[in-house]
Protein backbone atom coordinates (compact mmCIF):
# COMPACT_ATOMS: atom_id res chain seq x y z
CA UNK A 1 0.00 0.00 0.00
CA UNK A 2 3.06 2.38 1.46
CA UNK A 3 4.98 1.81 -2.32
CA UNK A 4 1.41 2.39 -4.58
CA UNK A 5 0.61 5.47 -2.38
CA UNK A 6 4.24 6.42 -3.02
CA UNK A 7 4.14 6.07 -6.86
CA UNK A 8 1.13 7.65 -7.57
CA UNK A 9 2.74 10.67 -5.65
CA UNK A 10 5.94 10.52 -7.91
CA UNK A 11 3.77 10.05 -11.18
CA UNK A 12 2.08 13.21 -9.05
CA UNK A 13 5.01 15.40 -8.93
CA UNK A 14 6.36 14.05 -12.02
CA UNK A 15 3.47 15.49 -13.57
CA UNK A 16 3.41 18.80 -12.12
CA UNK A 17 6.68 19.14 -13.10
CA UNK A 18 6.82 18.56 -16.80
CA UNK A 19 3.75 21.24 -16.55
CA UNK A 20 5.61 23.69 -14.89
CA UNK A 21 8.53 22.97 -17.06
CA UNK A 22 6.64 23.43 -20.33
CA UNK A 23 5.21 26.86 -18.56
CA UNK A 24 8.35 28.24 -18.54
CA UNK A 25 9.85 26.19 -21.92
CA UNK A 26 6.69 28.75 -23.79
CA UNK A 27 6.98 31.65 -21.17
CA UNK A 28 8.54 33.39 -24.12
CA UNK A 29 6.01 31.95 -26.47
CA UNK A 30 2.95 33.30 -23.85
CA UNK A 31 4.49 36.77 -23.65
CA UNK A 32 4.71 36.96 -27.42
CA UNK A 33 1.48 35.89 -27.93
CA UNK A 34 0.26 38.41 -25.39
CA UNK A 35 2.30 41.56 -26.88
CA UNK A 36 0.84 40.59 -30.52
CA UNK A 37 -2.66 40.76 -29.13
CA UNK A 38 -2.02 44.19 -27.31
CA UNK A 39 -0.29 44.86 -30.72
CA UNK A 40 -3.14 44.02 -33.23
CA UNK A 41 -5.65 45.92 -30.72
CA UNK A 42 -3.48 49.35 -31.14
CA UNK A 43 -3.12 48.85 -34.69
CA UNK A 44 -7.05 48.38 -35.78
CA UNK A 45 -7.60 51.60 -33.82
CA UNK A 46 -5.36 53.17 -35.85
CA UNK A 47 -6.37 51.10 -39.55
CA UNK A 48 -9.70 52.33 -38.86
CA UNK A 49 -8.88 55.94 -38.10
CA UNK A 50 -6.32 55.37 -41.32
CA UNK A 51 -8.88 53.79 -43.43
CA UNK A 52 -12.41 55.86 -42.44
CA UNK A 53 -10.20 59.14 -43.70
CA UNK A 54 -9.00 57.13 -47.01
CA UNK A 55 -12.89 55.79 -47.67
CA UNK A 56 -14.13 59.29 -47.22
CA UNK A 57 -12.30 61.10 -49.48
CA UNK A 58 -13.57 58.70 -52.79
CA UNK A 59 -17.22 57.94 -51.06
CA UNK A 60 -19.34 60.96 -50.40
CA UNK A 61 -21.25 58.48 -47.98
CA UNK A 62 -20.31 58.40 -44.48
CA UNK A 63 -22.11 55.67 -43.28
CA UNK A 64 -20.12 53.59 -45.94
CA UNK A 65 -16.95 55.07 -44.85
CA UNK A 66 -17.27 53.65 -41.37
CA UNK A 67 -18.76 50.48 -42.33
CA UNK A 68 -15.63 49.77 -44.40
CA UNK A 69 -13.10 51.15 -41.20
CA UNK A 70 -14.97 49.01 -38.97
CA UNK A 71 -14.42 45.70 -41.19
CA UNK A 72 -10.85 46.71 -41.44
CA UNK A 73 -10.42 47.28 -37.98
CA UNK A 74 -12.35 43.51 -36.72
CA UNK A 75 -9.89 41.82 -39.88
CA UNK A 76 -6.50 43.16 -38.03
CA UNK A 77 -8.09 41.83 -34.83
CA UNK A 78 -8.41 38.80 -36.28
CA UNK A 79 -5.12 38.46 -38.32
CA UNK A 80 -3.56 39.19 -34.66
CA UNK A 81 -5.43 36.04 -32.91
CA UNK A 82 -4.56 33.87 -35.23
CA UNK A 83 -0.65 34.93 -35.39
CA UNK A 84 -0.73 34.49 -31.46
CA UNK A 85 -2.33 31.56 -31.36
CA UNK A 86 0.52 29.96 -34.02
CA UNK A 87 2.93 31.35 -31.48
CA UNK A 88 1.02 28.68 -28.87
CA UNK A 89 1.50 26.58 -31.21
CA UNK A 90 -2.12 25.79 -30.74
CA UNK A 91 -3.10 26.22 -34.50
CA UNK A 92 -4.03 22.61 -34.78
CA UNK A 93 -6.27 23.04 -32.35
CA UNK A 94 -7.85 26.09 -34.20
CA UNK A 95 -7.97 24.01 -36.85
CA UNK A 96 -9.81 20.66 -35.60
CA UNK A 97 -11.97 23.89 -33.74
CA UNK A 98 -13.08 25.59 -37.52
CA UNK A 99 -13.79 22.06 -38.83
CA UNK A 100 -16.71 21.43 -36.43
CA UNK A 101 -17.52 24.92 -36.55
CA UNK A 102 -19.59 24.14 -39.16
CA UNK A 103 -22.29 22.11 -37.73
CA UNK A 104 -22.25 24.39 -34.64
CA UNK A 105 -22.53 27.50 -37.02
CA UNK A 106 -25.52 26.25 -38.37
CA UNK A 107 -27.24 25.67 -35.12
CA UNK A 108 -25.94 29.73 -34.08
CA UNK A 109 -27.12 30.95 -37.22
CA UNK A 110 -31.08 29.01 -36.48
CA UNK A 111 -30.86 30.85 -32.78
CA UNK A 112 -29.36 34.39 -34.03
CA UNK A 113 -31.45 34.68 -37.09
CA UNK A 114 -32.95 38.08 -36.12
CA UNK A 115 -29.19 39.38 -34.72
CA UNK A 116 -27.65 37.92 -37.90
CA UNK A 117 -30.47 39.73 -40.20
CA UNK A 118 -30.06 42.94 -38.70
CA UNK A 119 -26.27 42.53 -39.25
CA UNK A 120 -26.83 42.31 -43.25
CA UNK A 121 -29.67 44.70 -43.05
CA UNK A 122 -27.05 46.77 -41.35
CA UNK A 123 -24.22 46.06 -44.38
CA UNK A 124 -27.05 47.48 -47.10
CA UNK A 125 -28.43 50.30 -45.31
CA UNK A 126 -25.39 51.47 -44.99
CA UNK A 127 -24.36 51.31 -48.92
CA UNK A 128 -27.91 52.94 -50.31
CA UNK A 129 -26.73 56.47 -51.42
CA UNK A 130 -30.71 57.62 -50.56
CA UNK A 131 -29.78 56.83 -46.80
CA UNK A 132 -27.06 58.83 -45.16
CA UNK A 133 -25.89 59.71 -42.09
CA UNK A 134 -27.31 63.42 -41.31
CA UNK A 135 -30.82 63.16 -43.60
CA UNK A 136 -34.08 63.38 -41.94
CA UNK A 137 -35.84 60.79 -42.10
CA UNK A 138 -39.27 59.29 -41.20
CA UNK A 139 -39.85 55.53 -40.58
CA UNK A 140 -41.91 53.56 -38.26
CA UNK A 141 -43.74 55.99 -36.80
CA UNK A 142 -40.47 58.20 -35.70
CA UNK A 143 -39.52 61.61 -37.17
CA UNK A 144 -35.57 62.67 -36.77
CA UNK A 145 -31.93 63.17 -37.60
CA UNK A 146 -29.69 60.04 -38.89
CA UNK A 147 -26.92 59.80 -36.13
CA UNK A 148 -25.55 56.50 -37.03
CA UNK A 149 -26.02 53.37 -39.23
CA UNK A 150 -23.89 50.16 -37.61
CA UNK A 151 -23.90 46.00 -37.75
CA UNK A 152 -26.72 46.40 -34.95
CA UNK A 153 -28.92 49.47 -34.86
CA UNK A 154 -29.94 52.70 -36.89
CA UNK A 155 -29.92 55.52 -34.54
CA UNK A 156 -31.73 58.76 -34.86
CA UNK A 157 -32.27 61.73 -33.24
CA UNK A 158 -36.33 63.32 -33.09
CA UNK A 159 -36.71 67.20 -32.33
CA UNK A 160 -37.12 66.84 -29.25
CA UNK A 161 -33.76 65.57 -28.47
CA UNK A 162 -34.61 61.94 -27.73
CA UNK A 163 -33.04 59.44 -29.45
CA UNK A 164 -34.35 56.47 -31.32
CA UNK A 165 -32.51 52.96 -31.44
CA UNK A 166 -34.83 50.78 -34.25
CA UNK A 167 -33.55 47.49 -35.42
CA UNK A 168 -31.68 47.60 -38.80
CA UNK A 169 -34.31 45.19 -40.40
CA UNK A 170 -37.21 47.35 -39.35
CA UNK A 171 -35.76 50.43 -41.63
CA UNK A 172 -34.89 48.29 -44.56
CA UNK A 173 -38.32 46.51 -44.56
CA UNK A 174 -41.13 49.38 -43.90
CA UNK A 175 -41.64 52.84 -45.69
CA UNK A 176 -39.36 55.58 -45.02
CA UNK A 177 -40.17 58.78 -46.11
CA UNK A 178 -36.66 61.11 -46.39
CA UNK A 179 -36.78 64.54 -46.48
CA UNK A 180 -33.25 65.77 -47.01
CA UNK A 181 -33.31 64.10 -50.77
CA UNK A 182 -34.64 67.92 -52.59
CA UNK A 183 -34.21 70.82 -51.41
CA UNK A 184 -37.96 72.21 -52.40
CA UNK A 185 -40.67 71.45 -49.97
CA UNK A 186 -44.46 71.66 -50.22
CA UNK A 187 -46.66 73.65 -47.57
CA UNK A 188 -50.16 72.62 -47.48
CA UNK A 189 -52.33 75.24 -45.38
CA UNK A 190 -55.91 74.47 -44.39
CA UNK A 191 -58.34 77.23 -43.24
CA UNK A 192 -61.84 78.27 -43.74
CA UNK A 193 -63.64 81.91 -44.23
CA UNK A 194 -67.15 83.06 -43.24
CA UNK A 195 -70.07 82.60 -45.45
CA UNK A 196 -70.55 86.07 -45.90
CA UNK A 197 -67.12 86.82 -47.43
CA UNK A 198 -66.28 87.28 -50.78
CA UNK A 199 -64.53 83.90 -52.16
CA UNK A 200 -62.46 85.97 -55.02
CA UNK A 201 -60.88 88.64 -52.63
CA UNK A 202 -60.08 86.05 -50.29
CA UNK A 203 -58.42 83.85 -52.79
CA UNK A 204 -56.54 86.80 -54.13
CA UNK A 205 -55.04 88.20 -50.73
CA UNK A 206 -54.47 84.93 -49.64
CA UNK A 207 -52.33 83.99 -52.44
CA UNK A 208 -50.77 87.83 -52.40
CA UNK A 209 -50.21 87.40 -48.68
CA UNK A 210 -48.02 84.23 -49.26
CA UNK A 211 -46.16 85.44 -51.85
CA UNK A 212 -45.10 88.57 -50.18
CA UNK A 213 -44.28 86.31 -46.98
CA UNK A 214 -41.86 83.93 -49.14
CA UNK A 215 -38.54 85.01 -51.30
CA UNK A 216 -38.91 81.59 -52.74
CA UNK A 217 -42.73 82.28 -53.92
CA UNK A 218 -42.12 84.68 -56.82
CA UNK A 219 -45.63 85.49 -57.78
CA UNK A 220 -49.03 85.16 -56.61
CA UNK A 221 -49.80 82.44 -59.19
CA UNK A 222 -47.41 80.61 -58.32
CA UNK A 223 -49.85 79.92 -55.11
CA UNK A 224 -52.00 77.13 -55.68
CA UNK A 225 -55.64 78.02 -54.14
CA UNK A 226 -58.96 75.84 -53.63
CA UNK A 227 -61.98 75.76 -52.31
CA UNK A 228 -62.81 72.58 -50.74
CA UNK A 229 -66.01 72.07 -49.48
CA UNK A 230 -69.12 73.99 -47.51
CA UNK A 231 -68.24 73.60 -44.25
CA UNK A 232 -70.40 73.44 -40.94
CA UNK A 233 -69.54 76.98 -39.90
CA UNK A 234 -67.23 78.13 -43.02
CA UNK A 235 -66.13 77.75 -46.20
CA UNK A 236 -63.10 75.52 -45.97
CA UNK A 237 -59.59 75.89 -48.89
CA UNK A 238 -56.53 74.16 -49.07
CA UNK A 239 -53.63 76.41 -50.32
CA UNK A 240 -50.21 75.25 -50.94
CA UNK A 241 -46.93 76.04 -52.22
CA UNK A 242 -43.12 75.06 -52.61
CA UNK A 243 -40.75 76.69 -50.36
CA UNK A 244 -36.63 75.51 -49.76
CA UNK A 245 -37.28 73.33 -46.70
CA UNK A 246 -35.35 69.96 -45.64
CA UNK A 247 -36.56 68.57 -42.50
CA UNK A 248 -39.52 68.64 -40.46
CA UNK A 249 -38.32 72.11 -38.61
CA UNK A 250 -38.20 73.39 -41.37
CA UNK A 251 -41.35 72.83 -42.69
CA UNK A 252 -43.25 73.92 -39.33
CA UNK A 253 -41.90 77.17 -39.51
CA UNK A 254 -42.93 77.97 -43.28
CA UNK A 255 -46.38 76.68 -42.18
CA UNK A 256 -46.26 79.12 -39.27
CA UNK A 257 -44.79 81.88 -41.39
CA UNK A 258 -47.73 81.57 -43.52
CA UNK A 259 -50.39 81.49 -41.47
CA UNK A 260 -49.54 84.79 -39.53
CA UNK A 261 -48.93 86.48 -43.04
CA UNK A 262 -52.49 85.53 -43.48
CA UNK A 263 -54.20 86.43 -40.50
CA UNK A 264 -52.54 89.79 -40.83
CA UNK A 265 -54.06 90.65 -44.19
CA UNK A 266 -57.66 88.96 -43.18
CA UNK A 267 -57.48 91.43 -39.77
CA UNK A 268 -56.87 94.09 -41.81
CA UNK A 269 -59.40 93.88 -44.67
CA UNK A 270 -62.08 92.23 -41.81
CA UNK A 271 -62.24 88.73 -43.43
CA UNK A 272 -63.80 86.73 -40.64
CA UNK A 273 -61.98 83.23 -39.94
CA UNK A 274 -65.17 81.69 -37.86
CA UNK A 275 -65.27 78.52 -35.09
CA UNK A 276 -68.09 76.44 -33.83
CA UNK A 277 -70.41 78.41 -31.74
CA UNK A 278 -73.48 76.66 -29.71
CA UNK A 279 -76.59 78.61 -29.53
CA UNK A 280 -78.38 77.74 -26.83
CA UNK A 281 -81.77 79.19 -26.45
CA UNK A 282 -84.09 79.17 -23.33
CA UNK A 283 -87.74 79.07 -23.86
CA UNK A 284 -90.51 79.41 -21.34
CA UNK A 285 -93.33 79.81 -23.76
CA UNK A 286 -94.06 75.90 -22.98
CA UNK A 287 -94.16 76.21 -19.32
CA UNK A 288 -96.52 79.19 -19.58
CA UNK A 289 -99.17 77.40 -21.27
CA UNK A 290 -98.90 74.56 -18.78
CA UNK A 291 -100.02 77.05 -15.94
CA UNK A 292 -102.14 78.41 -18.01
CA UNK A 293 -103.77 74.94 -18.33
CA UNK A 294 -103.77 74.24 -14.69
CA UNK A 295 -106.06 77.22 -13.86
């Protein structure tokens, strides 16, 4: 018992050992392997720095520009793993590893499928020249800036300030209206006059009023004016015309712009712009006749 119990405690420290010996035999190796990884690390910072300001100066798109730094940056990452791992001499490992990778990519790729979607949807948002960083944009019921297109997310900003984080597959698959693609804008304006004005001389000042409020606007006719139906208390038009608008902000204040150009002209030629008013009328005639009946 005494000489197994002492065996198995010389295979023991035989064992430990020839570990310890091969940890300082690749010491060297380890360290190498380390200062490669620190190395590769520095160096894609700097490749994508390098390579976003290359990109940029041949595409006008920036979203492009640091799609292409970012690939460049994860490729020098990579290029450095796989140079330390050689120095562990643990490439045969890596490559029994990428042979089975294959069945378990398949099973990642079935649980990722939305991640893995978004990354592509990511990849052609961010090489369609009608999408670019800065434009704004409207898309899934949200109304703001372009901040950034990545592998993940598409990330806005709304007027307010908030910002918006929407899934890359959710822009690429639904509507999205862009409003920094012209520089012209259309201004709708809806309003409605009393039934005792006269229609003409309100469709003339109106038009008059908006082209006098608006460089862009260089005649009257160039305001387009209708009436649009008989309303409850009014006579309801839609006017419109182009102005050089954008965004959203933009828009707002050409509609506000307008609409106190026209309110000044209506106060001053006494053009009524009526609301809803209630009548209520009180009645005793009823309750007379009842006491008349009673006596």
């Amino acid at each position: 018992m005494d000489e197994q119990f002492s065996e198995a405690l010389d295979n023991l420290y035989n064992k430990l050992g020839g570990w310890f010996n091969a940890i300082i035999e690749n010491l060297p190796n380890f360290g190498l392997a380390v200062l490669v990884v620190i190395a590769s690390y520095f160096m894609a910072k700097y490749i994508n720095r390098w390579t976003y300001r290359l990109v940029s100066k041949q595409v006008s798109q920036d979203s492009v520009s640091r799609m292409v730094a970012k690939m460049a940056a994860v490729v020098i990452v990579l290029v450095g793993l796989f140079l330390s791992l050689g120095i562990l001499n643990l490439s045969k490992a890596l490559t029994s590893v990428l042979a089975t990778a294959g069945v378990a990519g398949l099973a990642i790729g079935l649980a990722l499928q939305n991640t893995l979607s978004n990354t592509v949807a990511g990849i052609v948002l961010s090489f369609r020249e009608k999408i670019q960083i800065g434009n704004w944009i409207e898309t899934n019921g949200f109304s703001g800036e372009v901040l950034d297109i990545n592998l993940k997310n598409f990330v806005m900003k709304e007027a307010d300030n908030n910002v918006v984080i929407l899934p890359n597959k959710l822009i690429l698959e639904n509507a999205l209206k862009n409003y920094s693609l012209t520089d012209k804008m259309r201004i709708f304006i809806n309003c409605g006059v009393g039934y005792e004005s006269n229609l003409e001389q309100v469709r003339d000042l109106t038009k008059e009023a908006i082209a006098n409020a608006f460089d862009q606007v260089e005649k009257a006719d160039d305001v387009e004016f209708y009436y649009t139906e008989f309303g409850d208390s009014s006579i309801n038009y839609l006017c419109r015309f182009w102005v050089n608008a954008v965004n959203k902000k933009q828009e707002l204040e050409a509609q506000t712009q307008a609409m106190i150009a026209i309110k000044k002209v209506y106060d001053s030629e006494g053009i009524n712009i009526p609301f809803p008013i209630r009548t209520l009328e009180f009645n005793n005639k009823l309750a007379l006749e009842n006491n008349e009946l009673k006596d």
